[in-house]
C-alpha atoms as a PDB file:
ATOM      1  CA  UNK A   1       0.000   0.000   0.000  1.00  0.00           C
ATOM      2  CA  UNK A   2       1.296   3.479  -0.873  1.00  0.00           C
ATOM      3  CA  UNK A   3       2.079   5.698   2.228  1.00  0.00           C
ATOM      4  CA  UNK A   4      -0.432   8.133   1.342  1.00  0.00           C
ATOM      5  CA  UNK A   5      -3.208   5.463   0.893  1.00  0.00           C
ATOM      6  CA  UNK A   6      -2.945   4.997   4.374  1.00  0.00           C
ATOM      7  CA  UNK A   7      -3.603   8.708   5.529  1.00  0.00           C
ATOM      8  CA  UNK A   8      -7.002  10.248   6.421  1.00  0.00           C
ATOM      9  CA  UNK A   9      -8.211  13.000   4.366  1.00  0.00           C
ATOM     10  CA  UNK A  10      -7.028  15.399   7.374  1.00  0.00           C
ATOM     11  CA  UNK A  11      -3.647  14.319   6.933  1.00  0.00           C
ATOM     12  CA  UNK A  12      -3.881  14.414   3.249  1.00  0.00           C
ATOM     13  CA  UNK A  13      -4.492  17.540   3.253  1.00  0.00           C
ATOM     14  CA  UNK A  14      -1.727  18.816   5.273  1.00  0.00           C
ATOM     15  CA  UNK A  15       0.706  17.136   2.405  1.00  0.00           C
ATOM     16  CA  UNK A  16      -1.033  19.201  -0.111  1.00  0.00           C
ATOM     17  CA  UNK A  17      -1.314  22.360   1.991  1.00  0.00           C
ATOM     18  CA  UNK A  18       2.361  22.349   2.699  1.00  0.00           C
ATOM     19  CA  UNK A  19       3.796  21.101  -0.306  1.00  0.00           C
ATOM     20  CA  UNK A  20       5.453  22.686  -3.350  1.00  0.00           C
ATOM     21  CA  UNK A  21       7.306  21.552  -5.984  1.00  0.00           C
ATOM     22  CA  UNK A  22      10.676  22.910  -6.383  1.00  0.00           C
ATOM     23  CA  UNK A  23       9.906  25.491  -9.425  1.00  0.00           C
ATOM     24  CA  UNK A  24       7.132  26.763  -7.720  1.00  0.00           C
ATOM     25  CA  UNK A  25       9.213  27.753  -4.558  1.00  0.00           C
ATOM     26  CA  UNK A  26      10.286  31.820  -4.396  1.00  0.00           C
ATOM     27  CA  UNK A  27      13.514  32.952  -4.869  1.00  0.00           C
ATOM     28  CA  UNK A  28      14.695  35.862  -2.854  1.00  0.00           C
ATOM     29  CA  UNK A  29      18.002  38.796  -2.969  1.00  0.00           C
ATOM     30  CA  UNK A  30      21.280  37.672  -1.667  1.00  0.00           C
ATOM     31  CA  UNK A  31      21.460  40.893  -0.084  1.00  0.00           C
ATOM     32  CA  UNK A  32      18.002  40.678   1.651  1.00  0.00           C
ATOM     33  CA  UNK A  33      19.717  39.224   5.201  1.00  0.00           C
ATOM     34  CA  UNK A  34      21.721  42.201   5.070  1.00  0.00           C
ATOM     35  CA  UNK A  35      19.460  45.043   4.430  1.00  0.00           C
ATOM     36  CA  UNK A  36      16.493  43.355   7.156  1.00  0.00           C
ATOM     37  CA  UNK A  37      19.809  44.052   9.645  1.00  0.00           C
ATOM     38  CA  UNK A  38      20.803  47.081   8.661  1.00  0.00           C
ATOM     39  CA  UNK A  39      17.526  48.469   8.512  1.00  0.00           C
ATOM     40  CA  UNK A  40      16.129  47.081  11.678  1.00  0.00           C
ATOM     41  CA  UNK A  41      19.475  48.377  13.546  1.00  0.00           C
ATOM     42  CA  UNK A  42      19.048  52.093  12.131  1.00  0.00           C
ATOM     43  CA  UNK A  43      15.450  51.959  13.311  1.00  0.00           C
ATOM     44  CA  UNK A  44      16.437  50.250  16.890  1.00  0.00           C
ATOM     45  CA  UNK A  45      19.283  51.970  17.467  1.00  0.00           C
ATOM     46  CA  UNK A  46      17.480  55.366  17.909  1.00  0.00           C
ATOM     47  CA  UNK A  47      16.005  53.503  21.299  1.00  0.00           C
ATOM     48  CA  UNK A  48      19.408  52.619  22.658  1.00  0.00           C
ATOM     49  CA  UNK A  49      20.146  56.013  24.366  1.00  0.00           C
ATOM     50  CA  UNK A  50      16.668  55.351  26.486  1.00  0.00           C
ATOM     51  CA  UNK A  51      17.445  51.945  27.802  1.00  0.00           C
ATOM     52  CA  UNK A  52      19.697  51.781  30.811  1.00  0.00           C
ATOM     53  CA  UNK A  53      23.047  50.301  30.252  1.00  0.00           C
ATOM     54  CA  UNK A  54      22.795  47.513  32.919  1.00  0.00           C
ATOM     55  CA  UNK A  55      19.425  46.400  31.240  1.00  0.00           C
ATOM     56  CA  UNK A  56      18.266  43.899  28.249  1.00  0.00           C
ATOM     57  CA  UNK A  57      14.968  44.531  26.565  1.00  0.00           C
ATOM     58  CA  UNK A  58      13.575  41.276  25.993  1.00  0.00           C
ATOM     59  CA  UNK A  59      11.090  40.986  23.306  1.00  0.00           C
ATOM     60  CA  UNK A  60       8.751  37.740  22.221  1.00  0.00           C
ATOM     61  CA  UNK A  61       5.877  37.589  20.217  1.00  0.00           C
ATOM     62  CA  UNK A  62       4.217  37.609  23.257  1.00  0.00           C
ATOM     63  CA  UNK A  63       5.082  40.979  24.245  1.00  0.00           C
ATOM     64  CA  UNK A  64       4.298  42.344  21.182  1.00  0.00           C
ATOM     65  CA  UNK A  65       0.935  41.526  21.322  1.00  0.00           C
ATOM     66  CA  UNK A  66       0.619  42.940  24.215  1.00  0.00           C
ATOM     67  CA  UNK A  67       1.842  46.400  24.218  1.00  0.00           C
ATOM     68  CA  UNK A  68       0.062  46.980  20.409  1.00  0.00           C
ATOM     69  CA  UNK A  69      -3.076  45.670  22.234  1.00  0.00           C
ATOM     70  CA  UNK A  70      -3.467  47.291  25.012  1.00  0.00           C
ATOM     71  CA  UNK A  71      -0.892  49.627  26.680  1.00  0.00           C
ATOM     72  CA  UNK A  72      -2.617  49.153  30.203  1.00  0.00           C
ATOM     73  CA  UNK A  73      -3.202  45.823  30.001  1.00  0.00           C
ATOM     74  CA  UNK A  74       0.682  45.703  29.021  1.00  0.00           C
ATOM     75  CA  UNK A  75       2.065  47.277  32.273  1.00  0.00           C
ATOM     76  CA  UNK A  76      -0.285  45.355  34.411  1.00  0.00           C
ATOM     77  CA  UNK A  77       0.767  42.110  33.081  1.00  0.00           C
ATOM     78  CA  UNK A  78       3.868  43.400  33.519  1.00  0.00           C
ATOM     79  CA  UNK A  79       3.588  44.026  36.859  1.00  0.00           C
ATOM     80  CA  UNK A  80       1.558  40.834  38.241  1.00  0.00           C
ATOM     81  CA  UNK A  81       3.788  37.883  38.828  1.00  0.00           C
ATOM     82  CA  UNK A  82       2.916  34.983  36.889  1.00  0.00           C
ATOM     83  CA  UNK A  83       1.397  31.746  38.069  1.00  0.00           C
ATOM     84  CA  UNK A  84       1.366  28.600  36.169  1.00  0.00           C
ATOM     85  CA  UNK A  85      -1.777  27.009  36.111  1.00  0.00           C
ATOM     86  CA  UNK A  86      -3.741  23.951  34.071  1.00  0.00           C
ATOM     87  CA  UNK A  87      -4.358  26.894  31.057  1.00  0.00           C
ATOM     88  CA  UNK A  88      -0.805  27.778  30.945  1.00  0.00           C
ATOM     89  CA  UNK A  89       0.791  24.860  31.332  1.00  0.00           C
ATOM     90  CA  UNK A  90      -1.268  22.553  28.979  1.00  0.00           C
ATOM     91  CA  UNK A  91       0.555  24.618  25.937  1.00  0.00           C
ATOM     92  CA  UNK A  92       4.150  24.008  26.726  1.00  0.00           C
ATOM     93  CA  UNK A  93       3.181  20.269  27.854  1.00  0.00           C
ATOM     94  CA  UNK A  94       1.318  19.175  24.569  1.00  0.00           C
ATOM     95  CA  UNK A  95       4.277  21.134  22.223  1.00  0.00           C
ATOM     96  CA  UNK A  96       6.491  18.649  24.296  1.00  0.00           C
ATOM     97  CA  UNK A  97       4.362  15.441  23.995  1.00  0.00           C
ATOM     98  CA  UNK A  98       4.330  16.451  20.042  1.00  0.00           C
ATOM     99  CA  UNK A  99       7.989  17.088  20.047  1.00  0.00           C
ATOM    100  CA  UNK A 100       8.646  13.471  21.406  1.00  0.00           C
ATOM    101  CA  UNK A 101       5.791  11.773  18.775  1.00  0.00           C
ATOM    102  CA  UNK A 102       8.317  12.762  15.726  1.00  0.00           C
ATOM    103  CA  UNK A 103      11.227  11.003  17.491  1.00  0.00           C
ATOM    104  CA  UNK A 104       9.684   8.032  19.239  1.00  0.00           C
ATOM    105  CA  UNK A 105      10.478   4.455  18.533  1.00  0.00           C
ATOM    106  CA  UNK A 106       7.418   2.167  20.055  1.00  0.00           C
ATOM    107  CA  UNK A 107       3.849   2.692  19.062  1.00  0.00           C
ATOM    108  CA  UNK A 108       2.676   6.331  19.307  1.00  0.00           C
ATOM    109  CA  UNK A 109      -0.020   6.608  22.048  1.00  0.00           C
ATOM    110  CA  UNK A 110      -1.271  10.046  23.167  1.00  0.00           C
ATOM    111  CA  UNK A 111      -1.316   9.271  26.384  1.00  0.00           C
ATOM    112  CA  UNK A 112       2.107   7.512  27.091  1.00  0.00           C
ATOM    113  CA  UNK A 113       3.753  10.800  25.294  1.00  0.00           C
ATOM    114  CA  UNK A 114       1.524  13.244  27.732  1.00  0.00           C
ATOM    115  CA  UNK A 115       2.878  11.373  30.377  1.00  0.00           C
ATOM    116  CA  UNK A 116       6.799  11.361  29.543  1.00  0.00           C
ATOM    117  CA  UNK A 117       5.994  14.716  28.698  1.00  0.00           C
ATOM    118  CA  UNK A 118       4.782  15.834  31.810  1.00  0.00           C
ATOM    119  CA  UNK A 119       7.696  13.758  33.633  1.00  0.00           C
ATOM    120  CA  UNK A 120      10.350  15.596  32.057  1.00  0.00           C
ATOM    121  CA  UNK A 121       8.858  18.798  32.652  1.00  0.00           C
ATOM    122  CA  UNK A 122       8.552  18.014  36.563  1.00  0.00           C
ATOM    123  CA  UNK A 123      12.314  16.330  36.561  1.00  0.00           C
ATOM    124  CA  UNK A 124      13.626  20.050  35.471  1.00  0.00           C
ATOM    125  CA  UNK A 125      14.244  22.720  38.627  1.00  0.00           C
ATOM    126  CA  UNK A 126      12.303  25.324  37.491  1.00  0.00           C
ATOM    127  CA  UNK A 127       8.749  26.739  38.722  1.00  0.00           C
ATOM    128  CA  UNK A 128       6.766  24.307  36.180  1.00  0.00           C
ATOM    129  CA  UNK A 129       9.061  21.391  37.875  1.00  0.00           C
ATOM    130  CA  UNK A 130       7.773  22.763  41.587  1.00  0.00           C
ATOM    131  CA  UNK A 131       4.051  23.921  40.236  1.00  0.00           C
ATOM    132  CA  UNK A 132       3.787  19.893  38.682  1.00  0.00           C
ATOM    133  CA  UNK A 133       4.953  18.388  42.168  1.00  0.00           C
ATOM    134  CA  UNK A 134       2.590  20.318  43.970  1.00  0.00           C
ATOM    135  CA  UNK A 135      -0.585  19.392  42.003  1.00  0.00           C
ATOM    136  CA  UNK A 136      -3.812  18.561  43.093  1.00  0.00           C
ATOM    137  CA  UNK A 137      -5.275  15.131  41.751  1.00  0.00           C
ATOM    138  CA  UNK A 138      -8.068  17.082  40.176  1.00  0.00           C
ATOM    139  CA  UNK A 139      -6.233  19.451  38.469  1.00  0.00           C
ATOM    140  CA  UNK A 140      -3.338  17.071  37.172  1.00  0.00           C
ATOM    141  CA  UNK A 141      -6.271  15.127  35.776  1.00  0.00           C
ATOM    142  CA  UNK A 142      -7.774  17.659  34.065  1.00  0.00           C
ATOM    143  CA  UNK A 143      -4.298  18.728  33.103  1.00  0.00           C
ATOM    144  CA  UNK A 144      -3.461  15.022  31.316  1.00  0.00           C
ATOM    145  CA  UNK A 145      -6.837  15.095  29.647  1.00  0.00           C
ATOM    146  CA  UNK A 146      -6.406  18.822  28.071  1.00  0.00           C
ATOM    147  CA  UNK A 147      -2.699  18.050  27.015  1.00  0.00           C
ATOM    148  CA  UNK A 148      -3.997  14.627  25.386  1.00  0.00           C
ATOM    149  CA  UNK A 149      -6.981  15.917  23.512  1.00  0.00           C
ATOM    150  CA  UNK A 150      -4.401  18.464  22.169  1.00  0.00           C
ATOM    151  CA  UNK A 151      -1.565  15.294  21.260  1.00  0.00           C
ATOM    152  CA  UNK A 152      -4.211  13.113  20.175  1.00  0.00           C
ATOM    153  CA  UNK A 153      -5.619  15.401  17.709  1.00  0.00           C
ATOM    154  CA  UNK A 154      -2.106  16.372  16.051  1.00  0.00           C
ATOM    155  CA  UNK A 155      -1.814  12.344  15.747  1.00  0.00           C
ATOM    156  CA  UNK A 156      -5.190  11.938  13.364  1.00  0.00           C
ATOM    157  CA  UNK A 157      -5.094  15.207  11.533  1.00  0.00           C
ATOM    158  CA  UNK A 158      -1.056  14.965  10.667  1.00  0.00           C
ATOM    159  CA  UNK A 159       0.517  12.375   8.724  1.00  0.00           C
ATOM    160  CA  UNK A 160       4.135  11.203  10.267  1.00  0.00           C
ATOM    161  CA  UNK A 161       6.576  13.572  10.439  1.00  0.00           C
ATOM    162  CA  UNK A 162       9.247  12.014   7.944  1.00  0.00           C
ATOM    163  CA  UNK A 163      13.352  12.275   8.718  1.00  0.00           C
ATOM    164  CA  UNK A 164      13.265  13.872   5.160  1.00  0.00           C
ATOM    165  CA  UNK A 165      11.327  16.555   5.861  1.00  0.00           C
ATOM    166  CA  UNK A 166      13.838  17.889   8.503  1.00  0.00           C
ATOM    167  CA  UNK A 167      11.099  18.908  11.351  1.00  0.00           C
ATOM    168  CA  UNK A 168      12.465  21.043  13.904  1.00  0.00           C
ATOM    169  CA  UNK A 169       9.708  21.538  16.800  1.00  0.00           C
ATOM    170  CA  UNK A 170      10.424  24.334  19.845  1.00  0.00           C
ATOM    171  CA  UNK A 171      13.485  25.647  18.072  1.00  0.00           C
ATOM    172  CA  UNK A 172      14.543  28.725  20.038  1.00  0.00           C
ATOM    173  CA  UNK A 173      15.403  31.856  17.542  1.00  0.00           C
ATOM    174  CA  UNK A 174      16.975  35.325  18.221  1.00  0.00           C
ATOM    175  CA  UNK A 175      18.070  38.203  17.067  1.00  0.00           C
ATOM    176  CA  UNK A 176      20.263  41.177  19.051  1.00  0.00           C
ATOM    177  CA  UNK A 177      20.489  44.507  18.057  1.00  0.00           C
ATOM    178  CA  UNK A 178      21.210  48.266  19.775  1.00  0.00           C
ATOM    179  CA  UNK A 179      24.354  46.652  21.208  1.00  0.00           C
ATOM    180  CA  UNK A 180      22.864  43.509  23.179  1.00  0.00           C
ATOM    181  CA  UNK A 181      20.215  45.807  24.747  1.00  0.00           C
ATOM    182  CA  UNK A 182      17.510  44.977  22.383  1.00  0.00           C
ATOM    183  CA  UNK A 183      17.107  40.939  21.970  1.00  0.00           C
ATOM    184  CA  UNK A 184      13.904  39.635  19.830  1.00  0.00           C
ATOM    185  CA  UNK A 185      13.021  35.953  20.575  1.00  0.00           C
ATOM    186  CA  UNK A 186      10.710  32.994  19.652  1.00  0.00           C
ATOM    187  CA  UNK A 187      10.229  29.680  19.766  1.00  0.00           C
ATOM    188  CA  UNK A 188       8.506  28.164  16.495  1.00  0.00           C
ATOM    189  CA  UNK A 189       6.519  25.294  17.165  1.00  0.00           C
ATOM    190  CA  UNK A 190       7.189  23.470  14.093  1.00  0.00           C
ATOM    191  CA  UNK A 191       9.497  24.062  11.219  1.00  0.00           C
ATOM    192  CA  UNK A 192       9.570  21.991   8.223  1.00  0.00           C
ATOM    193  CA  UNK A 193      11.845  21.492   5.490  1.00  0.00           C
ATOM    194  CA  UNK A 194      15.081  23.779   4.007  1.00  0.00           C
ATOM    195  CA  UNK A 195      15.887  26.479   1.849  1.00  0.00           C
ATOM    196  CA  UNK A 196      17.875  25.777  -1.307  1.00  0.00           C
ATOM    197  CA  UNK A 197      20.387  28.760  -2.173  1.00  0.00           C
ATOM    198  CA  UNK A 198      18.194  31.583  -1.724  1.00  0.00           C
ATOM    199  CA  UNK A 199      15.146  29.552  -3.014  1.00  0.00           C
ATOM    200  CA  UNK A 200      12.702  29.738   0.243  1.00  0.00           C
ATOM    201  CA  UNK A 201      11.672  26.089   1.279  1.00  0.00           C
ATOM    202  CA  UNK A 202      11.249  26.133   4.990  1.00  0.00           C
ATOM    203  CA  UNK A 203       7.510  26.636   5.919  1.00  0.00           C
ATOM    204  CA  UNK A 204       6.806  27.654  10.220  1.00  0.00           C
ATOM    205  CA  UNK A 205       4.071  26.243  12.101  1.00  0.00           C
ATOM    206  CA  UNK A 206       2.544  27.418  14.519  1.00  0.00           C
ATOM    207  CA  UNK A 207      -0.175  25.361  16.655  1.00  0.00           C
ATOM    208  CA  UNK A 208      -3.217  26.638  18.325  1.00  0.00           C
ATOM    209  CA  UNK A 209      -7.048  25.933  19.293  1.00  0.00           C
ATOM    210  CA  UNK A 210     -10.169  28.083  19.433  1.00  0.00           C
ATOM    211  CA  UNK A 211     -10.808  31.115  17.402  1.00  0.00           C
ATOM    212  CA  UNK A 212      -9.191  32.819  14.824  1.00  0.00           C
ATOM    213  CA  UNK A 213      -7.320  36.075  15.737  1.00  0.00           C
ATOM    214  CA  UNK A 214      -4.900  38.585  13.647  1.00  0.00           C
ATOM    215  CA  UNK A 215      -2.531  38.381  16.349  1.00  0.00           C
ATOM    216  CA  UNK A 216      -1.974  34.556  14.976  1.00  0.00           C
ATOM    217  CA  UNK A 217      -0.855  35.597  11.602  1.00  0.00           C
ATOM    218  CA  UNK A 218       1.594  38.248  13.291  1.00  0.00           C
ATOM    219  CA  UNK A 219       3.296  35.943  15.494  1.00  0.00           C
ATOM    220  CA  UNK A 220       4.298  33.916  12.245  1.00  0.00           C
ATOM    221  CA  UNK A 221       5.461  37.149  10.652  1.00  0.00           C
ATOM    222  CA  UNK A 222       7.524  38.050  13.710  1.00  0.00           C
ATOM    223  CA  UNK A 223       9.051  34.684  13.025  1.00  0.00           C
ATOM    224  CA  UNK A 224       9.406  34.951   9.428  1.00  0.00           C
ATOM    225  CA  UNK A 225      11.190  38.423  10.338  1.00  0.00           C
ATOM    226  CA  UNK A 226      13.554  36.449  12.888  1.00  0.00           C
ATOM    227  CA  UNK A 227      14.291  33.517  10.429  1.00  0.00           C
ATOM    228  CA  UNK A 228      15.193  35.662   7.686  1.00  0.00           C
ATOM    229  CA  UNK A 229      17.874  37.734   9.872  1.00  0.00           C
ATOM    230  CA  UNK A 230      19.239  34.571  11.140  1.00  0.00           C
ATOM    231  CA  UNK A 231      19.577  32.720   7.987  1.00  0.00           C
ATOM    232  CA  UNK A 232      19.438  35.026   5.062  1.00  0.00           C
ATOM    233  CA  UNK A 233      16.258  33.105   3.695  1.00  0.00           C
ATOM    234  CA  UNK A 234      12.673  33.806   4.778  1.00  0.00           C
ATOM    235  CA  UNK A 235      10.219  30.085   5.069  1.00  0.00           C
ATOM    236  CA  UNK A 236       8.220  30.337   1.936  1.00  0.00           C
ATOM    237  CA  UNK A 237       5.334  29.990   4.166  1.00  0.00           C
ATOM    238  CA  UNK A 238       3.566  30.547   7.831  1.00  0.00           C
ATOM    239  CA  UNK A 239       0.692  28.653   8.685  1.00  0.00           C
ATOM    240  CA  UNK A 240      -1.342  28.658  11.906  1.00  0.00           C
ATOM    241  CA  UNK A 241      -3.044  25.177  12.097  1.00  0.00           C
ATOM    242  CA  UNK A 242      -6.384  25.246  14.933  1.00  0.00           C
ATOM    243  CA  UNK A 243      -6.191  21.378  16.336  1.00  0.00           C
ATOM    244  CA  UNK A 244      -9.581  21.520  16.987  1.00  0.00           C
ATOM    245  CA  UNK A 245     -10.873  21.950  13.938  1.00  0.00           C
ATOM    246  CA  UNK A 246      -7.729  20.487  11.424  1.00  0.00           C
ATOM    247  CA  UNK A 247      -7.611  23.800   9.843  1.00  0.00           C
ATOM    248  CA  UNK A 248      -5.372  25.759   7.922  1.00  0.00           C
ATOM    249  CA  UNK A 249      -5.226  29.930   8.299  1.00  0.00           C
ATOM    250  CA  UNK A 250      -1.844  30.554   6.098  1.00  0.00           C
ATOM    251  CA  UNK A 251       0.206  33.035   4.319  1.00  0.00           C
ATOM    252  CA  UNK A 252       3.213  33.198   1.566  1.00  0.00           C
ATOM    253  CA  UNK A 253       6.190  35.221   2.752  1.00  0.00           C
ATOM    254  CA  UNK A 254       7.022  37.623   0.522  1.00  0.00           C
ATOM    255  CA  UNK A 255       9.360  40.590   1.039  1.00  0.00           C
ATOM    256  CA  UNK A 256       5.934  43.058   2.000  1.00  0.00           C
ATOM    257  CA  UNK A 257       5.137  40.483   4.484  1.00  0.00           C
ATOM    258  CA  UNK A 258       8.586  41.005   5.674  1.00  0.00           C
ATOM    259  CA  UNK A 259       8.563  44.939   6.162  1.00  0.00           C
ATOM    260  CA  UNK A 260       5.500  44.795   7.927  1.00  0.00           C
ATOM    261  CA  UNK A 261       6.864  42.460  10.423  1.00  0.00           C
ATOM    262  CA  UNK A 262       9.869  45.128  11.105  1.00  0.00           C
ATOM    263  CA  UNK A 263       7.018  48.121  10.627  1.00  0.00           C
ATOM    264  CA  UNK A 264       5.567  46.248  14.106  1.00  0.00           C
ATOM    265  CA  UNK A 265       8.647  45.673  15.816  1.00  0.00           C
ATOM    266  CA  UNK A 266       9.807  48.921  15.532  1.00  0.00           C
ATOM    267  CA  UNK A 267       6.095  50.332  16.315  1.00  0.00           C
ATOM    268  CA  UNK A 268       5.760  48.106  19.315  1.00  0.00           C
ATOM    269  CA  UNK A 269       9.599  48.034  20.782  1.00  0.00           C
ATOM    270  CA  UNK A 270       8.947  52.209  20.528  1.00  0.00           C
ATOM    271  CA  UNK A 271       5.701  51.873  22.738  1.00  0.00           C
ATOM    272  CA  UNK A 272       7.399  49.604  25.163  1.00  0.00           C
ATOM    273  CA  UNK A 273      10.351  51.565  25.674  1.00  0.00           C
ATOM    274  CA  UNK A 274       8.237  54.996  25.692  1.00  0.00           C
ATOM    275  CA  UNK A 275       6.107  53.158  28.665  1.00  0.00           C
ATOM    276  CA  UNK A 276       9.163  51.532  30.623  1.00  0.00           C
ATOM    277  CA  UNK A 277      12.225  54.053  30.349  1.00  0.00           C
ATOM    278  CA  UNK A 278      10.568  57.584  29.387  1.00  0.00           C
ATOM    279  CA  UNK A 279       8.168  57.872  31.419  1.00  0.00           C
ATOM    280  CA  UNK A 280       5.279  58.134  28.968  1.00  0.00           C
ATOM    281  CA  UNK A 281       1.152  57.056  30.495  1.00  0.00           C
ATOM    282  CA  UNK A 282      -0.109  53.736  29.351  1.00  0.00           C
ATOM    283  CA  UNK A 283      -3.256  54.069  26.701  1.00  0.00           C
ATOM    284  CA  UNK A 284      -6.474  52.692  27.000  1.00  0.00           C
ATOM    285  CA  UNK A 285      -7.238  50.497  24.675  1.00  0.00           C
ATOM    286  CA  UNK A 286     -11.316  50.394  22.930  1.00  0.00           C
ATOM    287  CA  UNK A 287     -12.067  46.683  23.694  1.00  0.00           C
ATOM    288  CA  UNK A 288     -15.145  46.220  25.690  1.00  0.00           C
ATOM    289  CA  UNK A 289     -13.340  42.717  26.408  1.00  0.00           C
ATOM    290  CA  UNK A 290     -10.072  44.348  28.102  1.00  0.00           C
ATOM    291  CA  UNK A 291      -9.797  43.757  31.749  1.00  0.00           C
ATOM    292  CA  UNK A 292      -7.835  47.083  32.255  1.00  0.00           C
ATOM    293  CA  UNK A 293     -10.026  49.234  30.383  1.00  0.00           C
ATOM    294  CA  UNK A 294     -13.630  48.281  29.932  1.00  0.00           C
ATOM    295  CA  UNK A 295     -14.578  49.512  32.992  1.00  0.00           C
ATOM    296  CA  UNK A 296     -11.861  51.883  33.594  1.00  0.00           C
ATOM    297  CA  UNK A 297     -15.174  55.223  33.678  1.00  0.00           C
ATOM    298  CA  UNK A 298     -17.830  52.307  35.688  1.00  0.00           C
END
């Protein structure tokens, strides 16, 4: 039987979403590595003078969304210590119970994966390691059964990640600028394939459930941004794929995609470091769904 006779439709249609023969692949400027660097430094560097000198600005997608969301909401975040909990933690655990499905060597259960997931993460010595050791039985159940429907629903709607296809899942990616004081940073779920020269071949994937937001597609562009600086060739495509409903929301990188990544960077870095080194007054955003401000005149 051929291996793509043995595939559900859901899976067959991830081969076909992601695929692309070789001539159809873009081919991008030598010189693009070096002019996303040099114009992302000119931009960044202008923030330098504002940043203390014994301080790093860290910035993740994350972050991002948060300050060009709501500046309030930004600064309280900022300021209230996080807590892991069942919600947060089920994200990290299931991107770790898929990262062990490409590489494991006995029959792929959901379940056995969740749980060597979730013992690693408690064998670290970090706060998830002492939040998993302190668990309640109710809440690591509920924990198990949220990370598995996540796992087990990768399992039927992907086909097998193949050696070939070079998957990378939870690879960490950076990029420094203004001296060290500015650092950008990501982790991409799951990256897939290579470029060839400067012919793009690498396409980013990013995992989520629930609804659709915009803020999805610019995570994937602030890793499309990252990848290119790094290694001189953007992925020829960012997908978010929704587990819960084997879905698709995607995009072609092209070199527009590419500036408007750096537009936001620039845009949001300059609203972070106007909030946390100049002094400037957090805005309210208009969302009637914003903790901070829809009842900020009740």
């Amino acid at each position: 039987m051929d291996d793509n006779e043995a595939l559900n439709p859901s899976q067959r249609n991830v081969l076909e979403h992601l695929g692309a023969k070789l001539a159809d692949r873009p081919l991008f400027s030598e010189q693009l590595q070096s002019e996303l660097k040099e114009e992302l430094s000119i931009r960044l560097s202008r923030l330098q003078e504002f940043i203390p000198e014994d301080e790093t600005l860290f910035v993740s997608k994350f972050h991002l969304n948060q300050i060009m969301r709501c500046e309030r909401q930004f600064v309280a975040d900022r300021e209230s210590q996080f807590e892991w909990s069942v919600p947060t933690a089920r994200g990290l655990i299931s991107h770790k119970a898929i990262e062990l499905s490409v590489f494991w060597e006995r029959e792929v259960e959901p379940l056995s994966l969740v749980d060597e997931a979730l013992t690693r993460c408690a064998n670290g010595d970090d706060a998830l390691a002492s939040w998993l050791h302190g668990l309640q039985d109710g809440d690591r159940s509920q924990l198990r059964s949220d990370v598995n429907n996540r796992v087990a629903a990768f399992l039927e709607s992907w086909p097998p990640l193949k050696k070939e296809w070079r998957p990378m899942l939870e690879a960490p990616i950076r990029a420094e600028f203004a001296k060290g004081s500015i650092i950008l940073s990501g982790k991409v779920d799951l990256s897939l394939g290579k470029p060839l020269g400067t012919t793009a071949g690498k396409v980013i994937v990013d995992f989520k459930t629930g609804g659709f937001y915009s803020s999805h597609r610019e995570d994937l562009r602030f890793y499309a941004l990252l990848e290119s600086i790094r290694l001189g060739v953007p992925p020829r495509m960012v997908a978010t794929y929704y587990l819960d409903r084997s879905e698709f929301s995607s995009e072609h990188v092209t070199e527009n995609v590419l500036e408007s990544a750096l537009f936001r960077v620039e845009d949001g870095i300059g609203k972070i470091v106007n909030i946390l080194f100049k002094g400037s007054e957090p805005q309210s955003c208009s969302s009637e769904w914003c903790g901070s401000c829809a009842h900020e005149d009740s």
